[in-house]
Protein backbone atom coordinates (compact mmCIF):
# COMPACT_ATOMS: atom_id res chain seq x y z
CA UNK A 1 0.00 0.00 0.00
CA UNK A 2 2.78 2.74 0.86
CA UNK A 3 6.15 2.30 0.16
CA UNK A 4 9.62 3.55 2.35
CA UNK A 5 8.77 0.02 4.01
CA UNK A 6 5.63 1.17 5.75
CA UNK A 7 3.62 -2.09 5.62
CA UNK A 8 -0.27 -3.01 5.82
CA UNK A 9 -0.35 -4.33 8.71
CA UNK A 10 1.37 -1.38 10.79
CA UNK A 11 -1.17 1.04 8.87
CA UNK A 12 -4.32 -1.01 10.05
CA UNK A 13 -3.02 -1.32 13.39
CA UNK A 14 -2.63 2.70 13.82
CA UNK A 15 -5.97 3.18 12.05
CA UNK A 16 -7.71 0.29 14.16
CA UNK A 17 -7.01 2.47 17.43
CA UNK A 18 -7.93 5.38 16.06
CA UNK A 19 -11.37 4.34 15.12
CA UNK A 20 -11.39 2.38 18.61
CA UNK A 21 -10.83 5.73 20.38
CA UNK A 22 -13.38 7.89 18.43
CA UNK A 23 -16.04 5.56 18.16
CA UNK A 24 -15.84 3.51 20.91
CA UNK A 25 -18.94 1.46 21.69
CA UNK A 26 -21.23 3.22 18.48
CA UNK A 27 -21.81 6.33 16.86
CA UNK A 28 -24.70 7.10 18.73
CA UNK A 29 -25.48 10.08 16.52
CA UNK A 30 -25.31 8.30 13.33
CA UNK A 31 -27.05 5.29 14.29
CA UNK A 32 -30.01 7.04 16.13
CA UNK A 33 -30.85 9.75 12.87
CA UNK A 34 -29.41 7.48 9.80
CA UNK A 35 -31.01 4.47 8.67
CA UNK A 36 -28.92 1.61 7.90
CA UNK A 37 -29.25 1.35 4.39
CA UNK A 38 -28.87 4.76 3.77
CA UNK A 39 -26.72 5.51 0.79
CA UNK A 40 -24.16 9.01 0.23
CA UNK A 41 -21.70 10.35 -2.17
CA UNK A 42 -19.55 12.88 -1.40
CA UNK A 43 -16.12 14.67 -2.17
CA UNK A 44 -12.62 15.47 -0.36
CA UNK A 45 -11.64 19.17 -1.06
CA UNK A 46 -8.74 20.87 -0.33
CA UNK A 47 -9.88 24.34 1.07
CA UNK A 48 -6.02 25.82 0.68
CA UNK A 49 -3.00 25.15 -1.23
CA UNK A 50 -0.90 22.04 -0.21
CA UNK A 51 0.81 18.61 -0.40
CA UNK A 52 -1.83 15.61 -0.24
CA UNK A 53 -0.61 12.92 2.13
CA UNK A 54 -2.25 10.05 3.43
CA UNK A 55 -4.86 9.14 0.68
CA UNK A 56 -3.70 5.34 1.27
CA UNK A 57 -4.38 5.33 5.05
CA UNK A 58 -8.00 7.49 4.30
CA UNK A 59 -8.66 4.15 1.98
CA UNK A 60 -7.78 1.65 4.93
CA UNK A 61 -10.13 3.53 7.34
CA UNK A 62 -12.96 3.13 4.91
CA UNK A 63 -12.00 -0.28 4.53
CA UNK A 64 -12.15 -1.52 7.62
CA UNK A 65 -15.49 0.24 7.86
CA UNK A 66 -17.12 -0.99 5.31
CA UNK A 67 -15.24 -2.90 2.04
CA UNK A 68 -18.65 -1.92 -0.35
CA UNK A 69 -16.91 1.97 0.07
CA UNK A 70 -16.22 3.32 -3.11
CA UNK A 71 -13.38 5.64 -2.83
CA UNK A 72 -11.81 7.32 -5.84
CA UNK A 73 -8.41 8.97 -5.23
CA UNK A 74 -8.21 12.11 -7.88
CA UNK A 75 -5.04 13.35 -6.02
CA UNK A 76 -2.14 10.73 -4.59
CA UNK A 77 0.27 11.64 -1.94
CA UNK A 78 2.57 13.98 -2.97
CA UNK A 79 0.77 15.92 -5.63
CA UNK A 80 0.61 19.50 -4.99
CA UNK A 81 -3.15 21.19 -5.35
CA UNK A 82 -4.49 24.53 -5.28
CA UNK A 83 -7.30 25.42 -2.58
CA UNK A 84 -10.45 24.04 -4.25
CA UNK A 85 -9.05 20.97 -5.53
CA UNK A 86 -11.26 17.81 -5.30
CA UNK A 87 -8.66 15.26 -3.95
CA UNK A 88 -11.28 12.19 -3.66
CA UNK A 89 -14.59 11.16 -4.02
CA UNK A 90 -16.30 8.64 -1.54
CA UNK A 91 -19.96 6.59 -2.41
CA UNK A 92 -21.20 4.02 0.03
CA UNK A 93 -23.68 3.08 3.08
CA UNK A 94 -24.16 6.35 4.98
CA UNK A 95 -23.47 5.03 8.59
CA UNK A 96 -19.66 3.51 8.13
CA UNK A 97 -18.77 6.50 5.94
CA UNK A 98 -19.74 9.26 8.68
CA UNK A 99 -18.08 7.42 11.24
CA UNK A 100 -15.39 6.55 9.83
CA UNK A 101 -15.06 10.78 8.29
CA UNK A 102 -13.46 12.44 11.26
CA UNK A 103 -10.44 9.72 11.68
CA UNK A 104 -10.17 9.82 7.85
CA UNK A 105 -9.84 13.98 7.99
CA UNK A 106 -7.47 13.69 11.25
CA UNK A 107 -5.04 11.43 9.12
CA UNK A 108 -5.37 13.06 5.89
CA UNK A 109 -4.99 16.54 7.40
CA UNK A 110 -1.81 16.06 9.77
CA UNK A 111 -0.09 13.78 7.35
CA UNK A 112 -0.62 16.51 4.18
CA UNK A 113 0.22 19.47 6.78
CA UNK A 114 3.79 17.64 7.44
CA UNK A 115 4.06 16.44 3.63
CA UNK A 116 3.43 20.75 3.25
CA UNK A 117 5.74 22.11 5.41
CA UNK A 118 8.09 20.06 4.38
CA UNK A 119 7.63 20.90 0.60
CA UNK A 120 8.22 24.43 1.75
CA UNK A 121 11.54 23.80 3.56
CA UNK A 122 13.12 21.33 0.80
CA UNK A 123 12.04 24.38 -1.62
CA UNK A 124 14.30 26.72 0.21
CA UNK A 125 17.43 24.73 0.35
CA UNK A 126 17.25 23.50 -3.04
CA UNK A 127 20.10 25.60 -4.75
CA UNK A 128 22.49 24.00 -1.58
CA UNK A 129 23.49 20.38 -1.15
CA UNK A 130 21.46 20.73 2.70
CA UNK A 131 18.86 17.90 2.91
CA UNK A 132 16.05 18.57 5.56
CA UNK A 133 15.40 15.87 7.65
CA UNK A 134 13.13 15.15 10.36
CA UNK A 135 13.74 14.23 14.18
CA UNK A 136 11.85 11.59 16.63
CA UNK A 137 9.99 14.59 17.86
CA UNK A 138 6.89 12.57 16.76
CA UNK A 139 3.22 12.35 18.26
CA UNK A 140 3.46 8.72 19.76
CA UNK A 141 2.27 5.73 18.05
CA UNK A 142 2.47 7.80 14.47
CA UNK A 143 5.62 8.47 13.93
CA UNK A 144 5.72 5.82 11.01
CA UNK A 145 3.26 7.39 9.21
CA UNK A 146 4.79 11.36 9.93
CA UNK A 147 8.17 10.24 8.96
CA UNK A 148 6.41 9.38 5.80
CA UNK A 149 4.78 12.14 5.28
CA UNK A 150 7.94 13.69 5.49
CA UNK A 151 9.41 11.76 2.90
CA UNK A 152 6.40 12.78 0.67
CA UNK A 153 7.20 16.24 1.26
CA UNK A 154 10.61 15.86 -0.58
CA UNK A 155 12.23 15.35 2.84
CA UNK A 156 14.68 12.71 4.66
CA UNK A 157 14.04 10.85 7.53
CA UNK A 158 16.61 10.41 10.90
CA UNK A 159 16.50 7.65 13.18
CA UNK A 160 13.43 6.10 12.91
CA UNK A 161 14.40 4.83 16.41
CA UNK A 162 16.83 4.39 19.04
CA UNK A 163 18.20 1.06 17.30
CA UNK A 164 19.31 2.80 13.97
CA UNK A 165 22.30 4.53 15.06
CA UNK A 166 23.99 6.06 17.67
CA UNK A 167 23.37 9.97 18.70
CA UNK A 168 25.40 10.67 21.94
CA UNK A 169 23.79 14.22 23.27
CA UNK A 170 24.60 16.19 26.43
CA UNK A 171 23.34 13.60 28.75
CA UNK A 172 24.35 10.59 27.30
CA UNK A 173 28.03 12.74 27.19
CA UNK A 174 27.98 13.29 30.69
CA UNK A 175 26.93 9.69 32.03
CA UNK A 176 29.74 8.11 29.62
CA UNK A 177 32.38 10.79 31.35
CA UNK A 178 33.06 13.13 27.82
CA UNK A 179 32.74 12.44 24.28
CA UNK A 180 35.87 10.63 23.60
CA UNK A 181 34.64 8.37 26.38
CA UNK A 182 31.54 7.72 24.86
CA UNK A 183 32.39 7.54 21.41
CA UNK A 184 35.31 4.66 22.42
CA UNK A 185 32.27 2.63 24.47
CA UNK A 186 29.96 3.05 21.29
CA UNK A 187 32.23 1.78 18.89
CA UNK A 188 33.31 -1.33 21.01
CA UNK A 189 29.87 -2.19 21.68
CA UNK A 190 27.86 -1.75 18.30
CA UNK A 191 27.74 -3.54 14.99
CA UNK A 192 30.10 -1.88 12.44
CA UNK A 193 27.53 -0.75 10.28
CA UNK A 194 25.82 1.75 12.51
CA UNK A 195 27.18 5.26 12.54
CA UNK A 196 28.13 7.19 15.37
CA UNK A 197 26.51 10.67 15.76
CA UNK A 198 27.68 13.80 18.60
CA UNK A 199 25.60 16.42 19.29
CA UNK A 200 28.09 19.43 20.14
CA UNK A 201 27.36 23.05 21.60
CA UNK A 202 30.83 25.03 20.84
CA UNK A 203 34.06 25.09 19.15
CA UNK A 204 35.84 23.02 21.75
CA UNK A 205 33.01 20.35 21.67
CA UNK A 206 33.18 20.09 17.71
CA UNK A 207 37.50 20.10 17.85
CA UNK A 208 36.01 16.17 20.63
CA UNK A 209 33.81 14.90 18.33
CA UNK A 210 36.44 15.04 15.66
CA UNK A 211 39.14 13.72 17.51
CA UNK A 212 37.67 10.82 18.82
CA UNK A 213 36.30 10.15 15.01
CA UNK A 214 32.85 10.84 15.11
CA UNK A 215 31.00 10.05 11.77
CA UNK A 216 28.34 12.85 12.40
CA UNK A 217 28.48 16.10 14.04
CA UNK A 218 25.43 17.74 15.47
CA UNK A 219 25.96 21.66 15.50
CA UNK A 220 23.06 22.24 18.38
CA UNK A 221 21.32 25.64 18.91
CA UNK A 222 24.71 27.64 17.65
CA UNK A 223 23.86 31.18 15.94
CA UNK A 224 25.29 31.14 11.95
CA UNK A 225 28.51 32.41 12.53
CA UNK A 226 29.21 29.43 14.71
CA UNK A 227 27.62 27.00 12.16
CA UNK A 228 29.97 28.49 9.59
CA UNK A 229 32.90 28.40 11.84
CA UNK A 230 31.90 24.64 12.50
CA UNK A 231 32.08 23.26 8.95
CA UNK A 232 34.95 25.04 8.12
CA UNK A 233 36.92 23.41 10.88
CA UNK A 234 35.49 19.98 10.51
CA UNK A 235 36.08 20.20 7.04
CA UNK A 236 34.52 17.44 5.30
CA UNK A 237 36.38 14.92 8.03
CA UNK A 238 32.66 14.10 9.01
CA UNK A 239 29.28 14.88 8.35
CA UNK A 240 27.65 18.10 9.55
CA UNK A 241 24.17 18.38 11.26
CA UNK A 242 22.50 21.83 12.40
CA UNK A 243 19.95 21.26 14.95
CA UNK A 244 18.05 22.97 17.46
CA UNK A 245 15.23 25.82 16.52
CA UNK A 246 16.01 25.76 13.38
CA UNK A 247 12.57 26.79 12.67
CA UNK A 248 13.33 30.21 14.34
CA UNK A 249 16.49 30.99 11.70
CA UNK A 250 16.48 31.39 7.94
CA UNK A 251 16.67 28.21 6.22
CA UNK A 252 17.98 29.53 3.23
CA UNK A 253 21.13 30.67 5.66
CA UNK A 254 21.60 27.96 7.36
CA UNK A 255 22.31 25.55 4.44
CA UNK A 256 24.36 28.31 2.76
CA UNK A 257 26.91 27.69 5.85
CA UNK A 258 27.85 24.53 4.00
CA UNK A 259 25.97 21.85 6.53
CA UNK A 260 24.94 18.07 5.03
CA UNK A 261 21.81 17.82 7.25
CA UNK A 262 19.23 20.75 9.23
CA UNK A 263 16.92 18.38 11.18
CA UNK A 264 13.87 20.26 11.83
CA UNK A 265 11.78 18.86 14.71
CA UNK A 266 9.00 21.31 14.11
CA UNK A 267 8.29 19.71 10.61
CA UNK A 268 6.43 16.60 12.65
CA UNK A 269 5.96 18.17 16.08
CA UNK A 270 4.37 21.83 15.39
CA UNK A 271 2.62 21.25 12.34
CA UNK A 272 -0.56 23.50 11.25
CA UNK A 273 -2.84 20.36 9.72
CA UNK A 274 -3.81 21.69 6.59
CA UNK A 275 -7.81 22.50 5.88
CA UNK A 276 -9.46 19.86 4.07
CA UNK A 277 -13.10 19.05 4.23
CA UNK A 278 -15.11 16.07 3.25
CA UNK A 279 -18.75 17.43 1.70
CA UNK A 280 -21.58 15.20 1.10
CA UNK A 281 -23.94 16.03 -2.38
């Protein structure tokens, strides 16, 4: 159904608790005024500008409500429309198709709001070699499905998790006893193929992470001239991250410094959904 390895089964899990939670024992409103073999047609509009997202998880909700749904996707994730747009048209037995709307907007809307924002950042950094990339700054129990709508956006993913690569930040730093400390336990103990990652504050942090070989340096919540300083000293020896209200500088900027990476948390964790209605004929 979606592809970056987001499988079936993980989408109908995600959209099986959300109908759970909104529906719960019945749509009492819908079953007390709608009779049951009451029949509707109806359309998905996109009331602004935007990125659609999340047309294949809209499909599974209907689905799983009712597999005699027709749903016609005029739109597929990624496709940019203009305010007005009809993104999808929906026929079927009234009751599943009302109850099932709300958790059907909730998805579509969040997931095309990231897939937007995104759009929007990846636009700005184009002319530089920056890629914008997301964090685990996630709303739990979706971040599969935001880190794809990320991806949709034109965007990279990070870590999906804690098990995909190493990130020592400040507190890890301090348990270990410094970053050379750290970095030395990290590569003893993990495979060979994961990459080692430091999150660094200042100049004297960024000369550590270097020396003790890090593969990825972090440049967290430093002003421009200090991001600029940064690559220039680490010179291509390793990868360079900016981090840390990034959302709060000027993208266009930041990439210009010379930096690989700007992770973005706000692109998944502040996110304006974006206005989309579903409007019965």
């Amino acid at each position: 159904m979606m592809d970056n390895g987001f499988h079936n089964i993980m989408i109908d899990e995600i959209v099986k608790n959300a109908l759970m939670e909104d529906i719960g024992t019945g749509d009492v409103t819908t079953l007390s005024t709608v009779a049951a073999d009451k029949t509707i047609a109806g359309k998905f509009i996109a009331k602004e500008s935007g990125v659609i997202c999340g047309m294949p998880v809209v499909e599974r909700v209907f689905a799983l409500m009712d597999h005699s749904i027709a749903l016609g996707v005029l739109c597929g994730d990624g496709e940019s429309v203009e305010a007005g747009a009809v993104i999808a048209e929906i026929s079927g037995r009234a009751q599943p198709i009302l109850s099932g709307e709300r958790v059907a907007l909730n998805f579509l809307q969040r997931l095309s709001g990231i897939a937007t924002r995104t759009r929007r950042c990846v636009d700005t950094v184009k002319t530089t070699k920056a890629r914008i990339t997301d964090t685990r700054k996630t709303t739990p129990g979706l971040r599969a499905l935001e880190k794809y709508a990320v991806k949709t956006g034109g965007g990279s993913n990070h870590r999906l998790g804690l098990s995909d690569g190493v990130l020592l930040k400040d507190n890890h730093i301090r348990a270990a006893g410094g970053i050379g400390a750290a970095v030395k336990a990290a590569r003893k103990n993990i495979p060979h193929t994961l990459k080692i990652e430091v999150e660094v504050e200042n100049e004297h942090m960024v000369r550590e992470a270097l020396d003790s070989g890090a593969d990825i340096i972090m440049l967290d919540n430093m002003g421009i001239d200090e991001i600029a300083s940064a690559v220039k000293l680490i010179s291509g020896r390793a990868l360079v991250e900016a981090s840390g209200n990034i959302g709060d500088k000027d993208l266009l900027t930041v990439a210009r410094t010379g930096v690989d990476i700007i992770s973005i948390g706000a692109l998944t964790h502040t996110v304006r959904a974006m206005d989309i209605s579903l409007r019965f004929g």
